[in-house]
PDB file of N, CA and C in Angstrom:
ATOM      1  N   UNK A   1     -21.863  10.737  -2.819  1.00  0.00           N
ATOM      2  CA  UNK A   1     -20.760   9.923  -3.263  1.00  0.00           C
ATOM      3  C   UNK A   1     -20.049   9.344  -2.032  1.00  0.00           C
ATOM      4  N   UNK A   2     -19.537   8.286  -2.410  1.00  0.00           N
ATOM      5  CA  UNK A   2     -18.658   7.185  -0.768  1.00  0.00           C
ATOM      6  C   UNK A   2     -17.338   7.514  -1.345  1.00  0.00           C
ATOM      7  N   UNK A   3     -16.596   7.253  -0.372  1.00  0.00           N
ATOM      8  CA  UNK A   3     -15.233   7.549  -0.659  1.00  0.00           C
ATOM      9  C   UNK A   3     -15.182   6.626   0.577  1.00  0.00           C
ATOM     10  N   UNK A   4     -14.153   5.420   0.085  1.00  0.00           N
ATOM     11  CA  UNK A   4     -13.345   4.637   1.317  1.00  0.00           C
ATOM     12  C   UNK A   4     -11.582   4.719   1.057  1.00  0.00           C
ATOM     13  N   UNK A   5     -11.187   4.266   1.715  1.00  0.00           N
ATOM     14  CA  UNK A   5      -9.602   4.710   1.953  1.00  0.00           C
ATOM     15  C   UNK A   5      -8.913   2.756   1.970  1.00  0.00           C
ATOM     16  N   UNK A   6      -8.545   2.460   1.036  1.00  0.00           N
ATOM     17  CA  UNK A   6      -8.203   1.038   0.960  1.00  0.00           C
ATOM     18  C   UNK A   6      -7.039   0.767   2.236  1.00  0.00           C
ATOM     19  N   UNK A   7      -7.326  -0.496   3.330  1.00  0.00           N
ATOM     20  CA  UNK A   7      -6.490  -0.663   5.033  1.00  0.00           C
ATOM     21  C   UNK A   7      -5.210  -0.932   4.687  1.00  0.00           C
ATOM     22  N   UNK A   8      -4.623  -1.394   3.241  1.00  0.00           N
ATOM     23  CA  UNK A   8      -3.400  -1.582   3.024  1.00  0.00           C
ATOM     24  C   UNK A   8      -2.339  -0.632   2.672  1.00  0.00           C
ATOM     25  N   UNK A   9      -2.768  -0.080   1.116  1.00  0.00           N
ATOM     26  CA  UNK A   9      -1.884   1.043   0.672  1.00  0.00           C
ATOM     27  C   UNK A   9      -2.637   2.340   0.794  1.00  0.00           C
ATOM     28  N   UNK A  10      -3.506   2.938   1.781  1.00  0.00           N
ATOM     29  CA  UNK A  10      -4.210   4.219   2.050  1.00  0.00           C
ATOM     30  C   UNK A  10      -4.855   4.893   0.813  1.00  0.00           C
ATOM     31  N   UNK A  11      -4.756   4.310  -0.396  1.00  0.00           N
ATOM     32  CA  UNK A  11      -5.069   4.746  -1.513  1.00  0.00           C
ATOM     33  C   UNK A  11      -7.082   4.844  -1.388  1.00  0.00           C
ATOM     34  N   UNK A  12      -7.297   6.275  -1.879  1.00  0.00           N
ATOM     35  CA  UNK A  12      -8.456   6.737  -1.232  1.00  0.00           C
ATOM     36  C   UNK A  12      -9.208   6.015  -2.738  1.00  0.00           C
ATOM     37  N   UNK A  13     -10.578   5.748  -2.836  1.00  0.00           N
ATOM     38  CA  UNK A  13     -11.109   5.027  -3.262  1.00  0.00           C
ATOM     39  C   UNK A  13     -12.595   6.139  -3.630  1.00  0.00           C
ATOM     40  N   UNK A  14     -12.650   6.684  -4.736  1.00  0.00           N
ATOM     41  CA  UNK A  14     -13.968   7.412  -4.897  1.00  0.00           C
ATOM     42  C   UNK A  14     -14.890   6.968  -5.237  1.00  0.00           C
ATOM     43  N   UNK A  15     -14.943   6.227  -6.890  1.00  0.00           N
ATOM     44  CA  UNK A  15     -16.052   5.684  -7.042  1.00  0.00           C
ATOM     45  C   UNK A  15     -16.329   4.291  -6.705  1.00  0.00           C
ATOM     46  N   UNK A  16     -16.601   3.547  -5.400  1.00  0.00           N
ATOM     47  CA  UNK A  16     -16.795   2.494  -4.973  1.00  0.00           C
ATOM     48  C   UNK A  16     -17.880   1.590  -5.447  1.00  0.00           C
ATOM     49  N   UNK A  17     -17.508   0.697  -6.148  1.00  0.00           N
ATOM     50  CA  UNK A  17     -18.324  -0.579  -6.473  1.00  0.00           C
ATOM     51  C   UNK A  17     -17.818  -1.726  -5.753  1.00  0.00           C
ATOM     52  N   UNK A  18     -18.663  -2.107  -4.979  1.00  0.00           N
ATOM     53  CA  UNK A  18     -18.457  -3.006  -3.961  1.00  0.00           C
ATOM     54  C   UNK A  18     -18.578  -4.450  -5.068  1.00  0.00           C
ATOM     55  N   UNK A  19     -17.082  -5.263  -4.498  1.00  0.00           N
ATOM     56  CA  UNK A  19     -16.927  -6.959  -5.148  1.00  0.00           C
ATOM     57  C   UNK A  19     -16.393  -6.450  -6.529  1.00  0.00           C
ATOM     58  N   UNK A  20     -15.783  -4.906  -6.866  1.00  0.00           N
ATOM     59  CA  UNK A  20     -15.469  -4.933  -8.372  1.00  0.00           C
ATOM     60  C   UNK A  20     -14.539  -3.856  -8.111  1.00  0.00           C
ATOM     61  N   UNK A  21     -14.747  -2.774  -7.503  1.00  0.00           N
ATOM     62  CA  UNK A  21     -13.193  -1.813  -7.231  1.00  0.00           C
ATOM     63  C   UNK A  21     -12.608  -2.198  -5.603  1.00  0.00           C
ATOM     64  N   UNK A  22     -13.752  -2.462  -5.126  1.00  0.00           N
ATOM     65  CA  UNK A  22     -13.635  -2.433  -3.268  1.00  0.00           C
ATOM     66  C   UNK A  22     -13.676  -3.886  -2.932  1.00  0.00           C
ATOM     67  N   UNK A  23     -13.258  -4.178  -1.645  1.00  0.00           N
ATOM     68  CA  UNK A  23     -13.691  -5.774  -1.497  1.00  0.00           C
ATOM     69  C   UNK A  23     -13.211  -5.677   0.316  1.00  0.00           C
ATOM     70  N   UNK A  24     -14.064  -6.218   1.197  1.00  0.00           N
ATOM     71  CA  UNK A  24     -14.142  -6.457   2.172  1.00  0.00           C
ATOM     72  C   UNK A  24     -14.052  -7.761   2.911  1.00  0.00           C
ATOM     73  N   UNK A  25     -12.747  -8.111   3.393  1.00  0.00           N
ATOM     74  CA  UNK A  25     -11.976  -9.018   3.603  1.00  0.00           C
ATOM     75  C   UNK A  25     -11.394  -9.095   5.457  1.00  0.00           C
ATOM     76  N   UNK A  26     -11.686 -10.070   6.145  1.00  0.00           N
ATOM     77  CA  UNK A  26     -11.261  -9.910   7.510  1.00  0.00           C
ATOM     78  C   UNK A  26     -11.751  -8.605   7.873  1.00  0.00           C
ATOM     79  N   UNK A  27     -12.827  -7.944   7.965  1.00  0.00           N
ATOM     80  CA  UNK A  27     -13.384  -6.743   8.644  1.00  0.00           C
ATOM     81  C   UNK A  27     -12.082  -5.733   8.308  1.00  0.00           C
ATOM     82  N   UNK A  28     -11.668  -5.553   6.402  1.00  0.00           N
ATOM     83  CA  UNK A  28     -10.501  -4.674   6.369  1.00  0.00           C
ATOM     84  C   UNK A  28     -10.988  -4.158   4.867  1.00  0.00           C
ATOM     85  N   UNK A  29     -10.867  -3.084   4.539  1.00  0.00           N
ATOM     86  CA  UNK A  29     -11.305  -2.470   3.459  1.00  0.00           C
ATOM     87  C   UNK A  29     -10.179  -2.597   2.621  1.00  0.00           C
ATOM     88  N   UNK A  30     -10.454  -3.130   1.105  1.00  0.00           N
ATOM     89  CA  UNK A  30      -9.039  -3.217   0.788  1.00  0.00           C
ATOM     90  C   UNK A  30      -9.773  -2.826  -1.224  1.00  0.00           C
ATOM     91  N   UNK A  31      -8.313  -2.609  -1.649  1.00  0.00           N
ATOM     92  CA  UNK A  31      -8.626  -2.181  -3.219  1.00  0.00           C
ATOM     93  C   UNK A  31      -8.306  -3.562  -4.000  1.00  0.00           C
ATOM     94  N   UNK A  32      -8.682  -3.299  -5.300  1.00  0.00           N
ATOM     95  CA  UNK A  32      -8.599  -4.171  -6.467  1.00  0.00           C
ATOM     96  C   UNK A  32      -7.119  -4.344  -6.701  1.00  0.00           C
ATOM     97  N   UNK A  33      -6.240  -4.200  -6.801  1.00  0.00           N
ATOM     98  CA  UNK A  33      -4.664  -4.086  -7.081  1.00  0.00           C
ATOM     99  C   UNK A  33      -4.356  -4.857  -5.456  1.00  0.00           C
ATOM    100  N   UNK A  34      -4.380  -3.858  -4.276  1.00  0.00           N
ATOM    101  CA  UNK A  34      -4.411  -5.264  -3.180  1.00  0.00           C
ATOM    102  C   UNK A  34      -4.674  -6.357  -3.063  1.00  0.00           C
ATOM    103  N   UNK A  35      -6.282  -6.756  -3.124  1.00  0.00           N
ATOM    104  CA  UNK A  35      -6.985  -8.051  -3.274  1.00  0.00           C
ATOM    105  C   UNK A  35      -5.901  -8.644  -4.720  1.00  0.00           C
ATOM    106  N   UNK A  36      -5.867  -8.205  -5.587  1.00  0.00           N
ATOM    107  CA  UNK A  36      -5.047  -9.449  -6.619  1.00  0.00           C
ATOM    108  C   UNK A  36      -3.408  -9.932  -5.922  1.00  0.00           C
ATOM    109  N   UNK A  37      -3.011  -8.769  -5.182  1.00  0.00           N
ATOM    110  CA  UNK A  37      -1.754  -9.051  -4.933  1.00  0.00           C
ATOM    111  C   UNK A  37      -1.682  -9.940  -3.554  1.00  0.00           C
ATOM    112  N   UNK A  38      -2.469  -9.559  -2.504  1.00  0.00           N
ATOM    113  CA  UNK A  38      -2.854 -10.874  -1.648  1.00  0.00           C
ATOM    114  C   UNK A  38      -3.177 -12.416  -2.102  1.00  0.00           C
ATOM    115  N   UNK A  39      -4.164 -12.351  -2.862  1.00  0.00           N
ATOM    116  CA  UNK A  39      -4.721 -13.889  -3.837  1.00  0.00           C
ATOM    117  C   UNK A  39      -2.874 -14.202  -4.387  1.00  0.00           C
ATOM    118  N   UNK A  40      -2.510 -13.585  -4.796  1.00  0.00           N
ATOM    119  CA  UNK A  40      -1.114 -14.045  -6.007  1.00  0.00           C
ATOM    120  C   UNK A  40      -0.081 -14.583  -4.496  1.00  0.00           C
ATOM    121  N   UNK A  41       0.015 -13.490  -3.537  1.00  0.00           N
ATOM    122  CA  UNK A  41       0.919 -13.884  -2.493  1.00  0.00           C
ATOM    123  C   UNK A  41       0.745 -15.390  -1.892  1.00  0.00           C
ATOM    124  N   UNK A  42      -0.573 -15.417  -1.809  1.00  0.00           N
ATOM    125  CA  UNK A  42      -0.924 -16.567  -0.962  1.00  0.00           C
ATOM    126  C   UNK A  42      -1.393 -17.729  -1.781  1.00  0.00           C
ATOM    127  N   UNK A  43      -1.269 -17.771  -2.815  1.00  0.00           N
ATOM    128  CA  UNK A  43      -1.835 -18.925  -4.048  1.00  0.00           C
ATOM    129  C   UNK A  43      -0.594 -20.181  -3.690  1.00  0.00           C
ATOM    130  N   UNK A  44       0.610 -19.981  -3.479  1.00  0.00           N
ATOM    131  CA  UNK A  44       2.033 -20.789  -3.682  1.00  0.00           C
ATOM    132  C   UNK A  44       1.616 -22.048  -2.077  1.00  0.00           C
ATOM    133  N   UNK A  45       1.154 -21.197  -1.113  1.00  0.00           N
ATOM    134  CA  UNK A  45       1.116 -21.894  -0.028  1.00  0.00           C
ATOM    135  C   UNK A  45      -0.272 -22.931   0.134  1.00  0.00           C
ATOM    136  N   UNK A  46      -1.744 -22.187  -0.619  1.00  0.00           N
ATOM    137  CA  UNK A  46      -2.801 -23.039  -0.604  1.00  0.00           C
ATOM    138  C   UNK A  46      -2.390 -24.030  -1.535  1.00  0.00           C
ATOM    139  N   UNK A  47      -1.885 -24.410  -2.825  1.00  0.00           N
ATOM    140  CA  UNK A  47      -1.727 -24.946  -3.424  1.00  0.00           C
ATOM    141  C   UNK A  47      -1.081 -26.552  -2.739  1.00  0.00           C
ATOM    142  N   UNK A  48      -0.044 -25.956  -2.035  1.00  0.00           N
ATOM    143  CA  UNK A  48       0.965 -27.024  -1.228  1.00  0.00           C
ATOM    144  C   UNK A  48      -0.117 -27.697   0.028  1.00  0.00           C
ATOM    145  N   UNK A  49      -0.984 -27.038   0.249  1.00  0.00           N
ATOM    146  CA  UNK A  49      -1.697 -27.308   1.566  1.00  0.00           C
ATOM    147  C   UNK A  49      -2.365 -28.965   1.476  1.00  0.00           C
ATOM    148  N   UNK A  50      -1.765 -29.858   2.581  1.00  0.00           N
ATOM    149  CA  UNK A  50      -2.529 -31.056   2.213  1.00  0.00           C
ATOM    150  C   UNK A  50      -3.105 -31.460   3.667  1.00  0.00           C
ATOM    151  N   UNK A  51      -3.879 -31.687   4.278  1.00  0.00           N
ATOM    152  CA  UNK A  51      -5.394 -31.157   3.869  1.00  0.00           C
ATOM    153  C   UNK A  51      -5.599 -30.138   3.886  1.00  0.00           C
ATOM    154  N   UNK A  52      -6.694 -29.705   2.694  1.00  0.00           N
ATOM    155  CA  UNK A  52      -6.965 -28.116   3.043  1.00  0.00           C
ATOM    156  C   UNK A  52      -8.344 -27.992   3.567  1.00  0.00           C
ATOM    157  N   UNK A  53      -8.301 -26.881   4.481  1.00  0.00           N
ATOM    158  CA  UNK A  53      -9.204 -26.646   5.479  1.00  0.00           C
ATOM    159  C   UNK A  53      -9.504 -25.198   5.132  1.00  0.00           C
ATOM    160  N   UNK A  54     -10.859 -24.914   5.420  1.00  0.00           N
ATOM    161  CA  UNK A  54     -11.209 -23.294   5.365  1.00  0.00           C
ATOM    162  C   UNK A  54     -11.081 -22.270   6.501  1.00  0.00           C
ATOM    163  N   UNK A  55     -10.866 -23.115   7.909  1.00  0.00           N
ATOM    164  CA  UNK A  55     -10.388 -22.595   8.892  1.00  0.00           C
ATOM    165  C   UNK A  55      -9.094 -21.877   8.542  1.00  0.00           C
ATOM    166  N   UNK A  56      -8.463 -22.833   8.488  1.00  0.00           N
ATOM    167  CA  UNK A  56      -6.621 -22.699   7.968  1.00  0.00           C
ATOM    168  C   UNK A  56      -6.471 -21.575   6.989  1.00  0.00           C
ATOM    169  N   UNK A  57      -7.566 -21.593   5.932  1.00  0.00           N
ATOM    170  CA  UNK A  57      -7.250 -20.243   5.023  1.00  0.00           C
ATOM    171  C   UNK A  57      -7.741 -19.302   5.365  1.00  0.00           C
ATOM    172  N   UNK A  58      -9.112 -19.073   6.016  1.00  0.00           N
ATOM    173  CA  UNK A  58      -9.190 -17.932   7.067  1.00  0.00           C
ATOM    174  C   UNK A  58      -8.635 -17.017   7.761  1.00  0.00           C
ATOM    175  N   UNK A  59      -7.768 -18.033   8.347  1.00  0.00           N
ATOM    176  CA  UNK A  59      -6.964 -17.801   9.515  1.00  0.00           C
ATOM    177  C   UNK A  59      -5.882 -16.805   8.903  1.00  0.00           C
ATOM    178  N   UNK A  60      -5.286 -17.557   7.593  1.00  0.00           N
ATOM    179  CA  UNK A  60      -3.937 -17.041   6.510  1.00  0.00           C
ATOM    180  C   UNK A  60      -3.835 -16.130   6.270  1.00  0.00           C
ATOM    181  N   UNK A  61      -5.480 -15.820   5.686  1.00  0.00           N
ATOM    182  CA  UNK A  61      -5.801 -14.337   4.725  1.00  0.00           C
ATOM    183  C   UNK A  61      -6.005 -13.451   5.832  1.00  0.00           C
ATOM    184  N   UNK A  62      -6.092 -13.815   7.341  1.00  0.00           N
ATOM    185  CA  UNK A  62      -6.662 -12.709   8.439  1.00  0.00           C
ATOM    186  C   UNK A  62      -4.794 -12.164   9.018  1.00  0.00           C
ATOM    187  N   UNK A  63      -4.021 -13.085   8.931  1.00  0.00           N
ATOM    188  CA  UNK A  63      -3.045 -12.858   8.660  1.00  0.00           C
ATOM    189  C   UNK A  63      -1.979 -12.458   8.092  1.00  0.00           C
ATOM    190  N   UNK A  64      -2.571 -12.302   6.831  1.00  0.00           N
ATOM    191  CA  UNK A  64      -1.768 -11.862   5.798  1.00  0.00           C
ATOM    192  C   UNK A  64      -2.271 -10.432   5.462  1.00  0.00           C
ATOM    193  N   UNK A  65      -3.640 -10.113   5.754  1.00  0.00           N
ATOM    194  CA  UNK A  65      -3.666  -8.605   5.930  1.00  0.00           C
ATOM    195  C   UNK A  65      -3.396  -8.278   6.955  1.00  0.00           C
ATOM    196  N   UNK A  66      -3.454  -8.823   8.390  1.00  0.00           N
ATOM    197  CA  UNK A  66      -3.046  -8.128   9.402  1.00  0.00           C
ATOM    198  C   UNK A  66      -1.356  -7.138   8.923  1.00  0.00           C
ATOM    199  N   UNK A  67      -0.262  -8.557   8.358  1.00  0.00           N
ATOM    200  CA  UNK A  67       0.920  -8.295   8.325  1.00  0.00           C
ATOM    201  C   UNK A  67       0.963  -6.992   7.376  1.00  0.00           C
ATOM    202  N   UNK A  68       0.081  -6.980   6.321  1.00  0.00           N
ATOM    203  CA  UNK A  68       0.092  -5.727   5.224  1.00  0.00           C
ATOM    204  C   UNK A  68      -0.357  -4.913   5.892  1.00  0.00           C
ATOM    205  N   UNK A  69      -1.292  -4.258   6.524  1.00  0.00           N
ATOM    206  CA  UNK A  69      -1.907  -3.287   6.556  1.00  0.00           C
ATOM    207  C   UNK A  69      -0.711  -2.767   8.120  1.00  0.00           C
ATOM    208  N   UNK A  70      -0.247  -3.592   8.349  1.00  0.00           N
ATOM    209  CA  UNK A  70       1.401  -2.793   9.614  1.00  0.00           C
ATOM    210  C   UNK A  70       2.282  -2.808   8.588  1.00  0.00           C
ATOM    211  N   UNK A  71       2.551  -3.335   7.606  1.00  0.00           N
ATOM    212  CA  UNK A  71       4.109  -2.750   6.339  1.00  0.00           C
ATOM    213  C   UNK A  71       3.645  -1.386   5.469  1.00  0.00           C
ATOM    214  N   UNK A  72       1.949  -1.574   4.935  1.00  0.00           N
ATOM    215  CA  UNK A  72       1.430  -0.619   4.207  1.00  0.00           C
ATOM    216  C   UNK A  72       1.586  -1.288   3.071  1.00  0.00           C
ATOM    217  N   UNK A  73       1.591  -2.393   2.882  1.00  0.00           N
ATOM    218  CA  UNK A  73       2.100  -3.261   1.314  1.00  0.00           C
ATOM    219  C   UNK A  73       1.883  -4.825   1.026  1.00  0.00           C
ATOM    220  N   UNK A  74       1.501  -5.599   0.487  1.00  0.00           N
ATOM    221  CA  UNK A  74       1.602  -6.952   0.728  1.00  0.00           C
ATOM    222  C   UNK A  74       2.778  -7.153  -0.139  1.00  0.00           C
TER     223      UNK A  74
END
């Protein structure tokens, strides 16, 4: 059995299905309840984005977990 430990809220992760409980994002292990709450955080700003670039959202989401995973929270 795998057991990973989600990089945001430390919440330990037993039965791992990768792309459906787990999801691997900016080289950061993160859970299903994270990943929705990142996507929801950052939806207000891609939306506004004119031009949008995939660099630019890259960059956002590498940022926006950096900032969570130092609060412990998005």
């Amino acid at each position: 059995m795998i057991s990973i430990a989600c990089d945001i809220c430390k919440k330990k992760l037993d039965e791992v299905i990768t792309d459906r409980t787990f999801f691997y994002y900016a080289n950061r292990s993160i859970c299903e309840p994270c990943k929705d709450n990142l996507e929801y955080s950052i939806k207000p700003t891609v939306r506004n984005k004119e031009p949008f670039s995939m660099e630019w959202y890259e960059k956002m989401v590498r940022d926006s977990l950096d900032k969570a995973v130092q609060k412990g929270r998005i």
